[in-house]
C-alpha atoms as a PDB file:
ATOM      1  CA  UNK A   1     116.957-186.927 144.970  1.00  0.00           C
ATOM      2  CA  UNK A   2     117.900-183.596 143.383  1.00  0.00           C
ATOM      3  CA  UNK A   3     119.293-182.671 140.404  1.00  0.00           C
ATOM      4  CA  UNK A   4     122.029-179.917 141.087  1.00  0.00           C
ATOM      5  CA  UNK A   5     122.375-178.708 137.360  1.00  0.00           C
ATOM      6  CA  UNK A   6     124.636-175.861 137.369  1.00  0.00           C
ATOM      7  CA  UNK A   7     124.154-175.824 141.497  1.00  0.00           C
ATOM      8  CA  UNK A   8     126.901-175.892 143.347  1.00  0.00           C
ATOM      9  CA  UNK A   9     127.053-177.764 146.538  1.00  0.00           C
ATOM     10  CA  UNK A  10     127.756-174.427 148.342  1.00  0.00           C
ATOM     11  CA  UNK A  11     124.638-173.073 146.468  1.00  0.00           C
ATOM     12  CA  UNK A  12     122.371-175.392 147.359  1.00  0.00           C
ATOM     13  CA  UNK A  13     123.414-175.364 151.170  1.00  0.00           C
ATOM     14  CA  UNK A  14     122.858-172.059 150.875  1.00  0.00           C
ATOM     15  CA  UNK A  15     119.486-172.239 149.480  1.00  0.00           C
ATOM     16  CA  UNK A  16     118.688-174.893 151.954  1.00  0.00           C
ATOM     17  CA  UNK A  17     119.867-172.485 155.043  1.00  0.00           C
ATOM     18  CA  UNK A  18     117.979-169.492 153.655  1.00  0.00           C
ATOM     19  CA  UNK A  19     114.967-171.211 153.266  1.00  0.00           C
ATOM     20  CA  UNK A  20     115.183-172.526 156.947  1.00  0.00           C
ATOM     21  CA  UNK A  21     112.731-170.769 158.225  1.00  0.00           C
ATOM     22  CA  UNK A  22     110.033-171.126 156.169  1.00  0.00           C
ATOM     23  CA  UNK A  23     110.602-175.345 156.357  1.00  0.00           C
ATOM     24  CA  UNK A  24     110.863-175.010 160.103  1.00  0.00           C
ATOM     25  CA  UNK A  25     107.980-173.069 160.330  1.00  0.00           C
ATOM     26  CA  UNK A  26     105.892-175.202 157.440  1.00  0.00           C
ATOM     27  CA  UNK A  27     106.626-178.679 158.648  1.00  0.00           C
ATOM     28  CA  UNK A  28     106.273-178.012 162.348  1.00  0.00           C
ATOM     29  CA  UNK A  29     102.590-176.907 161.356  1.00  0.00           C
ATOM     30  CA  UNK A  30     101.731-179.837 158.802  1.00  0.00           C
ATOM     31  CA  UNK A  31     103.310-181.918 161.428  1.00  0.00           C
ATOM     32  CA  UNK A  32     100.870-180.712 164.124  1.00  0.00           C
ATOM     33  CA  UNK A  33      97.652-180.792 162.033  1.00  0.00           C
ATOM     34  CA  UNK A  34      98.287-184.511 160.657  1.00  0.00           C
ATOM     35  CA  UNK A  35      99.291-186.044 164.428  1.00  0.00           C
ATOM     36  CA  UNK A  36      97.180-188.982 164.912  1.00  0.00           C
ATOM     37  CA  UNK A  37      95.893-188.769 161.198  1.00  0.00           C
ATOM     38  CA  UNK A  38      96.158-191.329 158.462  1.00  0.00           C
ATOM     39  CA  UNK A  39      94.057-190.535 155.264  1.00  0.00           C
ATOM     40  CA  UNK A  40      94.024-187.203 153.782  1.00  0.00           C
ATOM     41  CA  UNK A  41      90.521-186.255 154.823  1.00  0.00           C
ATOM     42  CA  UNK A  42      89.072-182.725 154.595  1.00  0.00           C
ATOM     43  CA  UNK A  43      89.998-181.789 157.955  1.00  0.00           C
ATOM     44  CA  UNK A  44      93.368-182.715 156.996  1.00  0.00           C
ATOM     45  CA  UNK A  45      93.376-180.318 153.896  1.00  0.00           C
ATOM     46  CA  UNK A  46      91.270-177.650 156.246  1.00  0.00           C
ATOM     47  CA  UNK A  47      93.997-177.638 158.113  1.00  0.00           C
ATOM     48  CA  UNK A  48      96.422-177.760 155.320  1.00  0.00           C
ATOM     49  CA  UNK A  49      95.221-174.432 153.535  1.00  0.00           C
ATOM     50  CA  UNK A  50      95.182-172.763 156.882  1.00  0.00           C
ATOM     51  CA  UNK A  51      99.126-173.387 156.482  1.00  0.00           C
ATOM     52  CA  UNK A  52      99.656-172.536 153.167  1.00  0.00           C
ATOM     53  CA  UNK A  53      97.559-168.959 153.706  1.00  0.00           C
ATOM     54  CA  UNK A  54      99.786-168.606 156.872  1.00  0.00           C
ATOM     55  CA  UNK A  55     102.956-169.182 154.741  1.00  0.00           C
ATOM     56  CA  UNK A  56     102.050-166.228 152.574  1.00  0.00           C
ATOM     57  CA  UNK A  57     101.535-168.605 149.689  1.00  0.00           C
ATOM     58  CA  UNK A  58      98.014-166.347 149.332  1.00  0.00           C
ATOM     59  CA  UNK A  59      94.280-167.230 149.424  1.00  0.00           C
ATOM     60  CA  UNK A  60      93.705-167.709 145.902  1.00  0.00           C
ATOM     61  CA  UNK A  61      97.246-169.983 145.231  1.00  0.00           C
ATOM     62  CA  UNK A  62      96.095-172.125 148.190  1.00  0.00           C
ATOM     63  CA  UNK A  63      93.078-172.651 146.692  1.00  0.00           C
ATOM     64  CA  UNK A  64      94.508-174.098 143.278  1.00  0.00           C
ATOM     65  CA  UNK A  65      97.316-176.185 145.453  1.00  0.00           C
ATOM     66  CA  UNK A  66      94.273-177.877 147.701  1.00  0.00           C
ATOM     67  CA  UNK A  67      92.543-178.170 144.670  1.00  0.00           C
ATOM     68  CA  UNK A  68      94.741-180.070 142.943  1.00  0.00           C
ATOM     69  CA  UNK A  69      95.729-181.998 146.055  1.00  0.00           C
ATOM     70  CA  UNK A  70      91.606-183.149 146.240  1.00  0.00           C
ATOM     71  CA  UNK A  71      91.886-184.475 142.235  1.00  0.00           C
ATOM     72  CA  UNK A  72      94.965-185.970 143.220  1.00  0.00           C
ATOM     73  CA  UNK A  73      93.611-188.208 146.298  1.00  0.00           C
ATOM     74  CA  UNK A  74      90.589-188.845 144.273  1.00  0.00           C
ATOM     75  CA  UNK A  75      92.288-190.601 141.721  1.00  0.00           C
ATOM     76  CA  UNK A  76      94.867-192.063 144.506  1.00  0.00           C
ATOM     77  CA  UNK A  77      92.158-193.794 146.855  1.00  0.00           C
ATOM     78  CA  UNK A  78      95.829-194.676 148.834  1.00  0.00           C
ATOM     79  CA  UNK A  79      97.357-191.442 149.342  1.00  0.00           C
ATOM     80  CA  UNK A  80      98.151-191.186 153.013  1.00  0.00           C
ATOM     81  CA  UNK A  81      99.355-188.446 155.184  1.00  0.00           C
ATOM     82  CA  UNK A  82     102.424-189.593 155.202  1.00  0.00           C
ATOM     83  CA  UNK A  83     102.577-189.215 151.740  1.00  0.00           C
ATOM     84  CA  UNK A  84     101.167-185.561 152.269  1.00  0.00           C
ATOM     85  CA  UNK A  85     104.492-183.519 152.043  1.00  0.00           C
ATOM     86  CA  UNK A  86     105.559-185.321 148.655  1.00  0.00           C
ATOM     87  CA  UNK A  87     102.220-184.401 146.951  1.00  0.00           C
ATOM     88  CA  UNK A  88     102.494-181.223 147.936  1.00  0.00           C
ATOM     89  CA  UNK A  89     106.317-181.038 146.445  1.00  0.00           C
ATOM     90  CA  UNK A  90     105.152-182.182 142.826  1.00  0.00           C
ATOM     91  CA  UNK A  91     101.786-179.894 142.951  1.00  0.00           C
ATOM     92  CA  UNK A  92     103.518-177.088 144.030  1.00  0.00           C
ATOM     93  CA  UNK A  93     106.444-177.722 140.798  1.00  0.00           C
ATOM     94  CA  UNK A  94     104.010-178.377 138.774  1.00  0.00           C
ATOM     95  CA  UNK A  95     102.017-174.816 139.422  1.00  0.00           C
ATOM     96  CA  UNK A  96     105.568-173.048 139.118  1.00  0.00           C
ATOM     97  CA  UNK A  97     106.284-174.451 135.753  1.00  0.00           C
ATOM     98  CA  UNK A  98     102.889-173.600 134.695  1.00  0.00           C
ATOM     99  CA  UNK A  99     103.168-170.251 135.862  1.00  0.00           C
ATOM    100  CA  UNK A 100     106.189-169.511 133.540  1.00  0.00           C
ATOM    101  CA  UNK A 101     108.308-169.430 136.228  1.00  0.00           C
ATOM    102  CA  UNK A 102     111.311-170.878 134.029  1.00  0.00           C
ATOM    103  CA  UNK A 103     114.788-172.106 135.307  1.00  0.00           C
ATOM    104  CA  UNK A 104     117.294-169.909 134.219  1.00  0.00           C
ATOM    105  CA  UNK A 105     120.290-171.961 133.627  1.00  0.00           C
ATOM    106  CA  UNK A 106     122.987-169.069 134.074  1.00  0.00           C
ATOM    107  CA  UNK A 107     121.498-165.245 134.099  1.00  0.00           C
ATOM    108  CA  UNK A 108     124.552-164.383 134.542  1.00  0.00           C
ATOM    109  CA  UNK A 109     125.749-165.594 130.872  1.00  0.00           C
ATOM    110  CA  UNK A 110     125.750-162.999 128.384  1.00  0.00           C
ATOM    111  CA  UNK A 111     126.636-164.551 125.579  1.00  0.00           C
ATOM    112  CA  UNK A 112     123.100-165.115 124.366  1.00  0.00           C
ATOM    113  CA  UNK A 113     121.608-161.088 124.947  1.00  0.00           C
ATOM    114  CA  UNK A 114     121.754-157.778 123.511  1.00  0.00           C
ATOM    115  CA  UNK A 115     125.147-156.452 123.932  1.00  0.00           C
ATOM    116  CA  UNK A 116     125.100-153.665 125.749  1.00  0.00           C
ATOM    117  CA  UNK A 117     122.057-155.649 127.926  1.00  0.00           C
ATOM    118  CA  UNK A 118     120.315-152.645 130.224  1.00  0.00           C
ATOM    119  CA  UNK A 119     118.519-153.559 132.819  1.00  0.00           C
ATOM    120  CA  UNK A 120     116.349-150.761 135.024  1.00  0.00           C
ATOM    121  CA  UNK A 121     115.677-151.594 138.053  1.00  0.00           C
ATOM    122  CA  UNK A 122     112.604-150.685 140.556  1.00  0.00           C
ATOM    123  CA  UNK A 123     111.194-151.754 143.912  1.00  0.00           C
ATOM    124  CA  UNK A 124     110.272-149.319 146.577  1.00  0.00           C
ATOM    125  CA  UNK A 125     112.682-148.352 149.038  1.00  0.00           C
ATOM    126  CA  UNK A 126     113.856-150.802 151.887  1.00  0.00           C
ATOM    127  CA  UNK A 127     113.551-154.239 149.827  1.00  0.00           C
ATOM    128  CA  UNK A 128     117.145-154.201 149.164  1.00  0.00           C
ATOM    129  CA  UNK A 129     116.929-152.534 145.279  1.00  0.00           C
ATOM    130  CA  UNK A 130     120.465-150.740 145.371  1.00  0.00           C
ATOM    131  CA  UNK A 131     121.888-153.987 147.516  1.00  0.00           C
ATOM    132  CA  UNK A 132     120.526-156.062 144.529  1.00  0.00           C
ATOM    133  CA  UNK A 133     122.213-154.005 142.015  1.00  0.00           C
ATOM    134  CA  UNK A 134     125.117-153.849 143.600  1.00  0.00           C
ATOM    135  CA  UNK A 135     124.928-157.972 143.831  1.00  0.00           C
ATOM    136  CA  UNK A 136     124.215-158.440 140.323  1.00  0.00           C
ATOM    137  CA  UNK A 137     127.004-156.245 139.209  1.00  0.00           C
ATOM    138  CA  UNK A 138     129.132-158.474 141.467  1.00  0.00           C
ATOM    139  CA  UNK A 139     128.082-161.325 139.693  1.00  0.00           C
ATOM    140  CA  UNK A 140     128.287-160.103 135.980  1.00  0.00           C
ATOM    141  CA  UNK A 141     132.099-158.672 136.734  1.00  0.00           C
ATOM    142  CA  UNK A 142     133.284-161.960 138.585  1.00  0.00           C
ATOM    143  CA  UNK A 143     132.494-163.442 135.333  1.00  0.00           C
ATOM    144  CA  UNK A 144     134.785-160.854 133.383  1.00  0.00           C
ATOM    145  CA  UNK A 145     131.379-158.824 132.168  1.00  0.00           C
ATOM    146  CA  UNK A 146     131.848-155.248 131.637  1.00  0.00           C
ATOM    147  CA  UNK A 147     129.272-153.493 133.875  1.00  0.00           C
ATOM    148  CA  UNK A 148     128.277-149.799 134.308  1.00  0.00           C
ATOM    149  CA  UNK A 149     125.789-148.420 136.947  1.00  0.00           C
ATOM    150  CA  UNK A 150     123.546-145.635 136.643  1.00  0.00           C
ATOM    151  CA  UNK A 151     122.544-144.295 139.752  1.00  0.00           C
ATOM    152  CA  UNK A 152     119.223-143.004 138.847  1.00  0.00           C
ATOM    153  CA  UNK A 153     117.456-142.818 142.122  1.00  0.00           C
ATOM    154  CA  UNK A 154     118.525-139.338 142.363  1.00  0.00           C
ATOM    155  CA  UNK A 155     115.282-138.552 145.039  1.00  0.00           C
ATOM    156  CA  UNK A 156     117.462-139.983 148.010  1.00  0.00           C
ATOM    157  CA  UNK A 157     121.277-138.782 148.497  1.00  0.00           C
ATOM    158  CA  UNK A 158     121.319-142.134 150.466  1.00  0.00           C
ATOM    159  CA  UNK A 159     121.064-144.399 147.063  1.00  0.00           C
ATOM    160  CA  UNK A 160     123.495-142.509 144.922  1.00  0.00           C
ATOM    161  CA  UNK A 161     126.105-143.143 147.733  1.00  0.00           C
ATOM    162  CA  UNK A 162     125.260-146.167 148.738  1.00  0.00           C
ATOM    163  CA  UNK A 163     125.727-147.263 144.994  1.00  0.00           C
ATOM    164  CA  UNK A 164     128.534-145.910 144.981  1.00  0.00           C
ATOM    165  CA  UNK A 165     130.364-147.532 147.653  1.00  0.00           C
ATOM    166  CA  UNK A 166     129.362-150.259 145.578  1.00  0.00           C
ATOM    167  CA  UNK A 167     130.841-149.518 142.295  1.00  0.00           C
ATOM    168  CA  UNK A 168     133.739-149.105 144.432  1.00  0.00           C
ATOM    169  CA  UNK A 169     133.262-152.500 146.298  1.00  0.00           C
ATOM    170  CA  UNK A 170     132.888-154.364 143.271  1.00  0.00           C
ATOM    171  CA  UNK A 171     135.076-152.572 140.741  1.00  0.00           C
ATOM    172  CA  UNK A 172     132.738-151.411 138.242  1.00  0.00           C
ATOM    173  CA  UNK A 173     132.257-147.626 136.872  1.00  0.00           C
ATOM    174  CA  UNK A 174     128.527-145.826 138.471  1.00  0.00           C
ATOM    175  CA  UNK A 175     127.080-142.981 136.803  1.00  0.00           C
ATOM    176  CA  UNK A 176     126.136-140.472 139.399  1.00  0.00           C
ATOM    177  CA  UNK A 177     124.696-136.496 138.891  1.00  0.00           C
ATOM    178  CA  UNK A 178     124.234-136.459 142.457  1.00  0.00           C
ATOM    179  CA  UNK A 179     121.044-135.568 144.373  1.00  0.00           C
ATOM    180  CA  UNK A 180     117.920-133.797 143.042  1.00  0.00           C
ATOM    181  CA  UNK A 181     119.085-134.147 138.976  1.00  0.00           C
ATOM    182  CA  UNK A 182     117.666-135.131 136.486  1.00  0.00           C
ATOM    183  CA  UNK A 183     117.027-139.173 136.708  1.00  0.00           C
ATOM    184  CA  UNK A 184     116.797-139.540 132.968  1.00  0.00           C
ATOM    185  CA  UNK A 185     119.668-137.708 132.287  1.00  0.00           C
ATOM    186  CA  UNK A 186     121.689-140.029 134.326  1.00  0.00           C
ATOM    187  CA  UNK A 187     120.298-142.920 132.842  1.00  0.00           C
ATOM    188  CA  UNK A 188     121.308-141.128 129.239  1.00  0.00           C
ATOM    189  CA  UNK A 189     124.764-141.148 130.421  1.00  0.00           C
ATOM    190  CA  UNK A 190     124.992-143.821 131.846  1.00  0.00           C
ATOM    191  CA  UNK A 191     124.201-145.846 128.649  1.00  0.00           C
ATOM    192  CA  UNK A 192     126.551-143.323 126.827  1.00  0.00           C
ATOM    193  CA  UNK A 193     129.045-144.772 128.527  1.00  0.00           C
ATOM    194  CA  UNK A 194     128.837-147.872 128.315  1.00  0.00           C
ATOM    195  CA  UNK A 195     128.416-148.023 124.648  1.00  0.00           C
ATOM    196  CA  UNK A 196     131.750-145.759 125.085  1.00  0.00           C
ATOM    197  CA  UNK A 197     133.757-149.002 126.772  1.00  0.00           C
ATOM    198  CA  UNK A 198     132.069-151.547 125.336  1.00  0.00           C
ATOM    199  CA  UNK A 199     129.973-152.678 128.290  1.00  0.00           C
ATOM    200  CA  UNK A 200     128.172-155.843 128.505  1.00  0.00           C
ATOM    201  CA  UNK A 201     125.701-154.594 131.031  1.00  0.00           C
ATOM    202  CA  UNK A 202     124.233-151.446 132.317  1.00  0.00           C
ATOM    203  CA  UNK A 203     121.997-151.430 135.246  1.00  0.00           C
ATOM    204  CA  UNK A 204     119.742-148.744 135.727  1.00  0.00           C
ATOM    205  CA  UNK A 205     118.665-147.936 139.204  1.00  0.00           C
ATOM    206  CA  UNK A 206     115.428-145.748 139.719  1.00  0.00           C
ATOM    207  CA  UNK A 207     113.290-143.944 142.318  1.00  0.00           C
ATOM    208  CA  UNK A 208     111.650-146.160 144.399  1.00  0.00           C
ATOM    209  CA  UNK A 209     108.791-144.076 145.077  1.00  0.00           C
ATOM    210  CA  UNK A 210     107.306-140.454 143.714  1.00  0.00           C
ATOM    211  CA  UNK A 211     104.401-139.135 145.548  1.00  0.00           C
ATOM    212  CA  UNK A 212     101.760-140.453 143.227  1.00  0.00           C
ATOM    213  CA  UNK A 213     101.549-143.660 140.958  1.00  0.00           C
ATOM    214  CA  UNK A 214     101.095-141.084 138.071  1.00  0.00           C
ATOM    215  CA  UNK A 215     104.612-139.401 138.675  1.00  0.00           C
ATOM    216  CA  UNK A 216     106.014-142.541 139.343  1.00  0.00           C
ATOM    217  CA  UNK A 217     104.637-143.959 135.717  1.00  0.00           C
ATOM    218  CA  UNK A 218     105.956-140.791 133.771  1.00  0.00           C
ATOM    219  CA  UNK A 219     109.667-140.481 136.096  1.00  0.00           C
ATOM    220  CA  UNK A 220     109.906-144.319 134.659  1.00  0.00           C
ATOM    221  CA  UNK A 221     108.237-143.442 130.975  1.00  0.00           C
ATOM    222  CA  UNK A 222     110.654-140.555 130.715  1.00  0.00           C
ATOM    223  CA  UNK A 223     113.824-142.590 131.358  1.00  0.00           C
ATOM    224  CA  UNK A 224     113.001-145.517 128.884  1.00  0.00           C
ATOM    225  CA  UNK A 225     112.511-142.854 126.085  1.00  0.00           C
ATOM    226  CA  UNK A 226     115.797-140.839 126.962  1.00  0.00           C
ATOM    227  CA  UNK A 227     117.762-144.129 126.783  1.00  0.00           C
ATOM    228  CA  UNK A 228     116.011-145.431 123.577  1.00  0.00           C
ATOM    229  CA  UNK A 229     117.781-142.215 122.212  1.00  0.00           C
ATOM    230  CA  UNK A 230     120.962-144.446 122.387  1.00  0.00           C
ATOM    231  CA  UNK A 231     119.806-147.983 122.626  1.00  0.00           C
ATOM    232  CA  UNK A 232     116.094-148.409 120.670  1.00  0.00           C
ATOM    233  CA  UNK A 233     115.279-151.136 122.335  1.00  0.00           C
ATOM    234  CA  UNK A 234     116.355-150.435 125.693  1.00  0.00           C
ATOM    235  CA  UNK A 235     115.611-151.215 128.469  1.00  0.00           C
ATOM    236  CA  UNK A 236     115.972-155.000 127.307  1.00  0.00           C
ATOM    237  CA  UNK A 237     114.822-155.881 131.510  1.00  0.00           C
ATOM    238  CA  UNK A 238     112.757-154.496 133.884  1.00  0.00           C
ATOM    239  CA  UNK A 239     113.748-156.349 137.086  1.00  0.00           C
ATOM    240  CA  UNK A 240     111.366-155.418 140.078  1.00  0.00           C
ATOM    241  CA  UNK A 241     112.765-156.309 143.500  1.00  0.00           C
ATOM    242  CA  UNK A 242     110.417-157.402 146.335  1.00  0.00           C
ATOM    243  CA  UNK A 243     111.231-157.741 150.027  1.00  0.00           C
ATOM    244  CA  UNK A 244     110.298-161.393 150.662  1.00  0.00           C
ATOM    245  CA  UNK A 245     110.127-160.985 154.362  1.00  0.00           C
ATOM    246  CA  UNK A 246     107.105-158.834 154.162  1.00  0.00           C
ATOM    247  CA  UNK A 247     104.799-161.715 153.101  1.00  0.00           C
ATOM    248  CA  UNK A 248     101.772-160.194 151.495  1.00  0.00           C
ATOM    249  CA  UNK A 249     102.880-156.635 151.324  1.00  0.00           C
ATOM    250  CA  UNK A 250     105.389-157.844 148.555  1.00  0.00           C
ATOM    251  CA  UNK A 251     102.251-159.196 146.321  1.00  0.00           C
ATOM    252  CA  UNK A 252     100.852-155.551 147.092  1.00  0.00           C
ATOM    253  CA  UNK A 253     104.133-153.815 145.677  1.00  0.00           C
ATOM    254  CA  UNK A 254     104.236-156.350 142.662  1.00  0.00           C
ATOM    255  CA  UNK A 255     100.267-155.015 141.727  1.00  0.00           C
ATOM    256  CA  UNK A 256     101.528-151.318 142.442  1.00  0.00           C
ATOM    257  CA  UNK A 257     104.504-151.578 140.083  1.00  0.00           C
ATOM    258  CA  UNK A 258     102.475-153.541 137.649  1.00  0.00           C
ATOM    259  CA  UNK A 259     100.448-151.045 136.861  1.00  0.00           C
ATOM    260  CA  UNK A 260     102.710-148.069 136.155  1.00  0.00           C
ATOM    261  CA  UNK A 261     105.066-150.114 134.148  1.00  0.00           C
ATOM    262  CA  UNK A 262     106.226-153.228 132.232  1.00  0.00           C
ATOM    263  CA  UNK A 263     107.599-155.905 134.375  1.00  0.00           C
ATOM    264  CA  UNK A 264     109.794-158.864 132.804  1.00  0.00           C
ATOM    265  CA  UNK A 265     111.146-160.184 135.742  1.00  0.00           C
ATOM    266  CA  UNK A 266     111.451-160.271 139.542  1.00  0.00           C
ATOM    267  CA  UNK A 267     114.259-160.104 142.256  1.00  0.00           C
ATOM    268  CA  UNK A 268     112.907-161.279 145.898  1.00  0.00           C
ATOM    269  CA  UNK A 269     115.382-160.795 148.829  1.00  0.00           C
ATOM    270  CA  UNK A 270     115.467-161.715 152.457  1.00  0.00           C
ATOM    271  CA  UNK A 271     114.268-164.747 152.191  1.00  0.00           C
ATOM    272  CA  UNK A 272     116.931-166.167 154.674  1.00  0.00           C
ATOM    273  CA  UNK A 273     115.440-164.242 157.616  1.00  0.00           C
ATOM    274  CA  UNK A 274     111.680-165.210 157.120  1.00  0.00           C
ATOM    275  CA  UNK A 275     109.327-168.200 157.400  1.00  0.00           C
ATOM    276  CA  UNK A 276     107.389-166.588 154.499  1.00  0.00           C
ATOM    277  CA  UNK A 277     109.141-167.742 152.016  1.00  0.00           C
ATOM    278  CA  UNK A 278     105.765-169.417 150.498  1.00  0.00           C
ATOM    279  CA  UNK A 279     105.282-165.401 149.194  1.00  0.00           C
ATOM    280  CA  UNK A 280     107.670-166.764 145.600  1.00  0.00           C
ATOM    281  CA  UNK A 281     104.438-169.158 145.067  1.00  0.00           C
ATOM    282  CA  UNK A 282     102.276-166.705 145.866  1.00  0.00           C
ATOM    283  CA  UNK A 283     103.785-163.984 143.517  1.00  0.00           C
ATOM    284  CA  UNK A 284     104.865-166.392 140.594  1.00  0.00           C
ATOM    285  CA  UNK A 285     101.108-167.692 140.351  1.00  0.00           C
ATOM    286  CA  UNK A 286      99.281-164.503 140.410  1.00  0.00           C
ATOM    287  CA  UNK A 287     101.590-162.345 138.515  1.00  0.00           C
ATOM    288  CA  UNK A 288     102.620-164.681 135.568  1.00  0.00           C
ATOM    289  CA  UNK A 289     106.371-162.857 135.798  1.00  0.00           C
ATOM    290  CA  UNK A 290     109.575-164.954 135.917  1.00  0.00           C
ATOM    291  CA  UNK A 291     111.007-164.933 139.339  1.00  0.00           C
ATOM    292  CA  UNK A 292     114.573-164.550 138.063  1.00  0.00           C
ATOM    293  CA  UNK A 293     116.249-163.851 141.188  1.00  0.00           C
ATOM    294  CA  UNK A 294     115.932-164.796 144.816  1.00  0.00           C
ATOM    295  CA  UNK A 295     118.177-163.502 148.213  1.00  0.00           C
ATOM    296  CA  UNK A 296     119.051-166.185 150.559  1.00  0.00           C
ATOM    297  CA  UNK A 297     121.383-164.345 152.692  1.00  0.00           C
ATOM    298  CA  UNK A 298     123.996-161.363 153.350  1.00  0.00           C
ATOM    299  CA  UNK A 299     127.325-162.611 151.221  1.00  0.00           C
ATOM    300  CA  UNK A 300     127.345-160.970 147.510  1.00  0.00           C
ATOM    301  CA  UNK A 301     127.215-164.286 145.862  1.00  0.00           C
ATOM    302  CA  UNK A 302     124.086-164.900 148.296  1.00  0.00           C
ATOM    303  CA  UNK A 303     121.480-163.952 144.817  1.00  0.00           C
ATOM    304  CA  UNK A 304     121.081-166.662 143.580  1.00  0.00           C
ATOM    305  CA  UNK A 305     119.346-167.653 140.155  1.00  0.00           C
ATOM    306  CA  UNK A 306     115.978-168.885 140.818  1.00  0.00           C
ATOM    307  CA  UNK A 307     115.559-172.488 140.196  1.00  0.00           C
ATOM    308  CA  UNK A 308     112.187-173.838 140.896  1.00  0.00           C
ATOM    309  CA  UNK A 309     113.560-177.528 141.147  1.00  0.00           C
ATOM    310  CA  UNK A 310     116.023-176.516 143.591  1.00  0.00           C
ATOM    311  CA  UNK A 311     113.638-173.980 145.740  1.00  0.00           C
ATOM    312  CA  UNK A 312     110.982-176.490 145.851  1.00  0.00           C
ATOM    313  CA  UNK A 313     113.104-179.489 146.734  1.00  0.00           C
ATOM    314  CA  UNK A 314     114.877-177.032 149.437  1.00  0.00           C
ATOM    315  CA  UNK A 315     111.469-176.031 150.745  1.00  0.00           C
ATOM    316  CA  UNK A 316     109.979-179.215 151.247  1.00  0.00           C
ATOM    317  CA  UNK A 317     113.582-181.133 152.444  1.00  0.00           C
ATOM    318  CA  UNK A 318     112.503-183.420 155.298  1.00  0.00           C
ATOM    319  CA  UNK A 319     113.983-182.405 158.656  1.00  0.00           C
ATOM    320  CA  UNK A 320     116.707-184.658 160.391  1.00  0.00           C
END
């Protein structure tokens, strides 16, 4: 039985639905490859890590779960395959709490942070970055949080708009120099600001992508050191955002950004319309890097703070 915590009922049926997919998709295969089967043999955990690789978990986190799973039945001479789907539940907690991959009671709480907290934000284009933003600000301002935006993505005319239909959406000021300016000197401003009002948070959105990983490093350089100008120790979060529907690619993106800048934390989206949701495993094991944030459908209060309790026990629910 699950612990909700500080989940809602609506949250977790929410979770549950956006992680659908991926369950459908899992189970129907485990279900398949243990037919007939009793003991968990090695054709059974063959067949098993042909799954888990399938699920975008990733070759070398498969290889640690079946690992573990083979210690595991040695000690347990019993374990049957009906027991299969449980094992894999506590293996697959257990990795995520090794991995760092902490529950974040309320990230939406800031009580407890810097005050103004800045957060910049990157992710190529397409995995939802600006929608993200735009989500999060939701979130902080339902929760009477004083939030500025600084629409630093000034590459594409399509993000400064877009964010600011949002700051209009969501009632919360955005920071815009239009198209083709300056990206640090928005960010500058934008922090100017909210230091001005007395802002809780300032997000920070940037380019997500310059033509080579070398002007994308010193576009992203440049804007921490303008802002440090006004906040030393800003930014105090650098939230990468990851399309989860794109499996593998996403693990791809995470290496790319982790090499031209500091990562503290990770946003994954789209995880409602996907059956590779086993990419969070994937990208929590290799990359060490809280998964703070995950998208489980199209309604603003649809980011939801990761839990790993919660995803895992929503991942492996049993069907019917």
């Amino acid at each position: 039985m699950s612990l909700f915590g500080f989940f809602s009922k609506e949250k977790k049926e929410t979770l549950d639905k956006g992680l659908e997919k991926t369950k459908d998709s899992f189970f129907g295969k485990l279900s398949k490859a243990i037919i007939g089967k009793t003991t968990i043999d090695e054709d059974v955990l063959d067949e098993l890590e042909d799954i888990l690789v399938s699920s975008d978990v990733g070759v070398e986190t498969t290889v640690k779960v079946i690992k573990r799973i083979e210690e595991r039945v040695a000690r347990d001479k019993y374990a049957t395959t009906a027991e299969l789907d449980t094992i894999l539940r506590e293996e697959i907690a257990e990795l995520l709490i090794e991995n760092k991959s902490v529950d974040f009671t309320d990230s939406f709480e800031t009580k407890h942070l810097p005050k103004p907290y800045v957060i910049m934000v990157v992710g190529v284009n397409g995995v939802g970055k600006t929608t993200t933003i735009g989500k999060l600000a939701h979130q902080f301002h339902s929760r009477g949080h004083k939030v500025v935006l600084g629409a630093a993505d000034t590459f594409r005319a399509a993000a400064v708009e877009q964010l600011k239909l949002w700051g209009k959406r969501v009632d919360v000021p955005v920071i815009d120099h239009g198209m083709n300016t300056d990206p640090s000197s928005v960010a500058y401003d934008a922090l100017k600001k909210g230091m001005e009002i007395g802002a809780d948070v300032i997000i920070i959105d940037t380019a997500g992508r310059l033509h080579t990983k070398v002007n994308l490093m010193n576009e992203l350089s440049k804007i921490k050191r303008v802002m440090q100008k006004i906040i030393p120790d800003a930014p105090h979060e650098v939230l990468l955002v990851l399309d989860g529907s794109t499996g593998q690619n996403a693990v791809i993106q995470a290496r790319e950004f982790t090499k031209v800048t500091e990562i503290t934390a990770l946003a994954i989206t789209k995880l409602d319309g996907t059956a590779k949701g086993g990419v969070v495993i994937g990208i929590s094991d290799e990359f060490k890097i809280p998964v703070k944030y995950i998208g489980v459908g199209e309604k603003m209060d649809d980011l939801q703070v990761f839990d790993r309790s919660e995803f895992v026990d929503s991942l492996f629910k049993k069907i019917g």
